[in-house]
Protein backbone atom coordinates (compact mmCIF):
# COMPACT_ATOMS: atom_id res chain seq x y z
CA UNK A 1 0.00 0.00 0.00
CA UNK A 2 0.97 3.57 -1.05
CA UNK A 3 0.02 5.09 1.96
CA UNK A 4 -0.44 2.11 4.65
CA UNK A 5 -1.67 3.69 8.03
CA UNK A 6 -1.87 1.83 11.93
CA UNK A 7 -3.40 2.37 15.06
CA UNK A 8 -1.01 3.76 17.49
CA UNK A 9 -2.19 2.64 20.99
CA UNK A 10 0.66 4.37 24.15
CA UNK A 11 0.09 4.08 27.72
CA UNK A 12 0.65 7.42 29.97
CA UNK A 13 0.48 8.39 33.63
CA UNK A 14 -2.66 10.79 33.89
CA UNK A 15 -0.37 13.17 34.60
CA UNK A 16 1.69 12.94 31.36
CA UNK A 17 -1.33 12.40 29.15
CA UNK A 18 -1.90 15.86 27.61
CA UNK A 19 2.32 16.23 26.78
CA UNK A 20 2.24 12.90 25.20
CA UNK A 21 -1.58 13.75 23.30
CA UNK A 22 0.44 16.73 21.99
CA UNK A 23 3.91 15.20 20.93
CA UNK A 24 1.81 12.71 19.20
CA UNK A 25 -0.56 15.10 17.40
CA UNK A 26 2.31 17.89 16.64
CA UNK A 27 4.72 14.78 14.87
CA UNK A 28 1.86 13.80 12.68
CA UNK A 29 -0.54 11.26 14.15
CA UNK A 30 -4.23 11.48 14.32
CA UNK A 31 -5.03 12.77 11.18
CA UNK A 32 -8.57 11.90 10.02
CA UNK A 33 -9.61 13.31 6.82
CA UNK A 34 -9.75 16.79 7.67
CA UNK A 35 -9.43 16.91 11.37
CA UNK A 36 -5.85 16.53 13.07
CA UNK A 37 -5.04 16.00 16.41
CA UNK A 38 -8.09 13.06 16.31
CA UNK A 39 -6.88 10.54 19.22
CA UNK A 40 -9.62 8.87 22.08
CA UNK A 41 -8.35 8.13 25.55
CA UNK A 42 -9.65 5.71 28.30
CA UNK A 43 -8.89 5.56 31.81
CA UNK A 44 -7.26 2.47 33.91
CA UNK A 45 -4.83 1.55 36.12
CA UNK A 46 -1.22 0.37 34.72
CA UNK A 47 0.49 -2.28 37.24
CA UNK A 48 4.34 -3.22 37.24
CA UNK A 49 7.09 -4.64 39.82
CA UNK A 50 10.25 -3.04 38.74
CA UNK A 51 13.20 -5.00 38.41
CA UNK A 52 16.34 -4.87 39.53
CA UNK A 53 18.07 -3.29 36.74
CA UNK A 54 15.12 -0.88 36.22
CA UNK A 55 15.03 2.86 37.13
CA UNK A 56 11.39 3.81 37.84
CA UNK A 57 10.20 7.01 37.66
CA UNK A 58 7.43 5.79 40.17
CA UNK A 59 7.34 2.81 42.56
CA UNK A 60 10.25 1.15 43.90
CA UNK A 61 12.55 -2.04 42.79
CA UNK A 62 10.31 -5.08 43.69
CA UNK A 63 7.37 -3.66 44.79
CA UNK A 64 4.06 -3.97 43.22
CA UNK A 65 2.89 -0.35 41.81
CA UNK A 66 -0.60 0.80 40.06
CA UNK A 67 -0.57 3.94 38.20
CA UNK A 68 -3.95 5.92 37.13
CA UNK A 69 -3.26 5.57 33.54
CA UNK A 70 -4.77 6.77 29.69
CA UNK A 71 -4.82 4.60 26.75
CA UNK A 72 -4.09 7.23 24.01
CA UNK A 73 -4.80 5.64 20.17
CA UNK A 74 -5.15 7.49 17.54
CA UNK A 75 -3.51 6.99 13.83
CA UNK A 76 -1.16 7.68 11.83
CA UNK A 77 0.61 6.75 8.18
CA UNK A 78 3.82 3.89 9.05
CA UNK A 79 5.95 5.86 7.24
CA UNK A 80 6.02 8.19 9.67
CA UNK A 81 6.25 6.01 13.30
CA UNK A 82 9.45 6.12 14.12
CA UNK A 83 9.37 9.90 14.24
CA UNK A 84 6.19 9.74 16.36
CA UNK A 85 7.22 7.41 18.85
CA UNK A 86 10.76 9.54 19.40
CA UNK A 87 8.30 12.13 19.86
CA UNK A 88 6.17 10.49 22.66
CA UNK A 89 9.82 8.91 24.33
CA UNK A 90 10.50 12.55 24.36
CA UNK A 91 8.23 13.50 27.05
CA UNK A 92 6.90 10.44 28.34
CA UNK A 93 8.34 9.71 32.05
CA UNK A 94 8.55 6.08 32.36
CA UNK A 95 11.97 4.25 31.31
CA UNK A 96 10.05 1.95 29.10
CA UNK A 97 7.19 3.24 27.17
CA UNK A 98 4.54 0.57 26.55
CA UNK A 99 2.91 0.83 23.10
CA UNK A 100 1.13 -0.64 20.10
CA UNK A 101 1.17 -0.60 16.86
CA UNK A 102 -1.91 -2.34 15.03
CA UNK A 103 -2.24 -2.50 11.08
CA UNK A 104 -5.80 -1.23 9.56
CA UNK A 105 -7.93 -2.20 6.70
CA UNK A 106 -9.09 0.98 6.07
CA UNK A 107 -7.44 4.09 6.13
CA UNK A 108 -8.63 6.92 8.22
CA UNK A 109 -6.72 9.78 6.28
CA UNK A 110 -10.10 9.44 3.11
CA UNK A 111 -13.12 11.72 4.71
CA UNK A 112 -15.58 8.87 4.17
CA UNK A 113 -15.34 4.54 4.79
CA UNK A 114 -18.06 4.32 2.38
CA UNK A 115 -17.48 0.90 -0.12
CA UNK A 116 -14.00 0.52 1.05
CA UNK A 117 -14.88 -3.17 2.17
């Protein structure tokens, strides 16, 4: 595909989301036919025991720790993810960012889904 475009899903501390919404939408993602910026968000609570090795920005080596979380997803074309996820490792706080990257049928850059399947 010319133009192949994914779902980019990134998990954020509350507290981060808006910085990371921004980096995202500012390198590119979430562009939906003539809207930019387009992402949806969900909240939760992220759990993790940090290792040994690990330096965490919050909790403590090999304790249990639950973070109020987003789920940010929005899209973007796969040419372009390497430059958006730099841009959410540039102001996201943890040491490891967790993130996906899903392919999609249809692309969300075209204004309408009509008899694309």
């Amino acid at each position: 595909m010319k133009n192949e475009t994914v779902k980019l899903v990134v998990y954020v501390p509350e507290t981060h989301a808006d910085i990371v919404r921004k980096a995202i939408g500012e390198a590119g993602a979430g562009l939906v036919g003539d809207y930019k910026h387009c992402s949806f968000s969900v909240k939760g609570i992220g759990r993790y025991i940090p290792l040994e090795t690990a330096h965490p920005t919050i909790g403590r080596i090999g304790k249990l720790e639950e973070v109020a979380e987003e789920r940010i997803e929005t899209v973007c074309y796969k040419k372009d993810l390497d430059k958006i996820i730099k841009a959410i490792k540039k102001v996201h706080p943890y040491e490891e960012v967790a993130l996906d990257v899903y392919p999609l049928v249809l692309n969300p850059h075209e204004t309408t889904y009509k008899n694309k399947l």
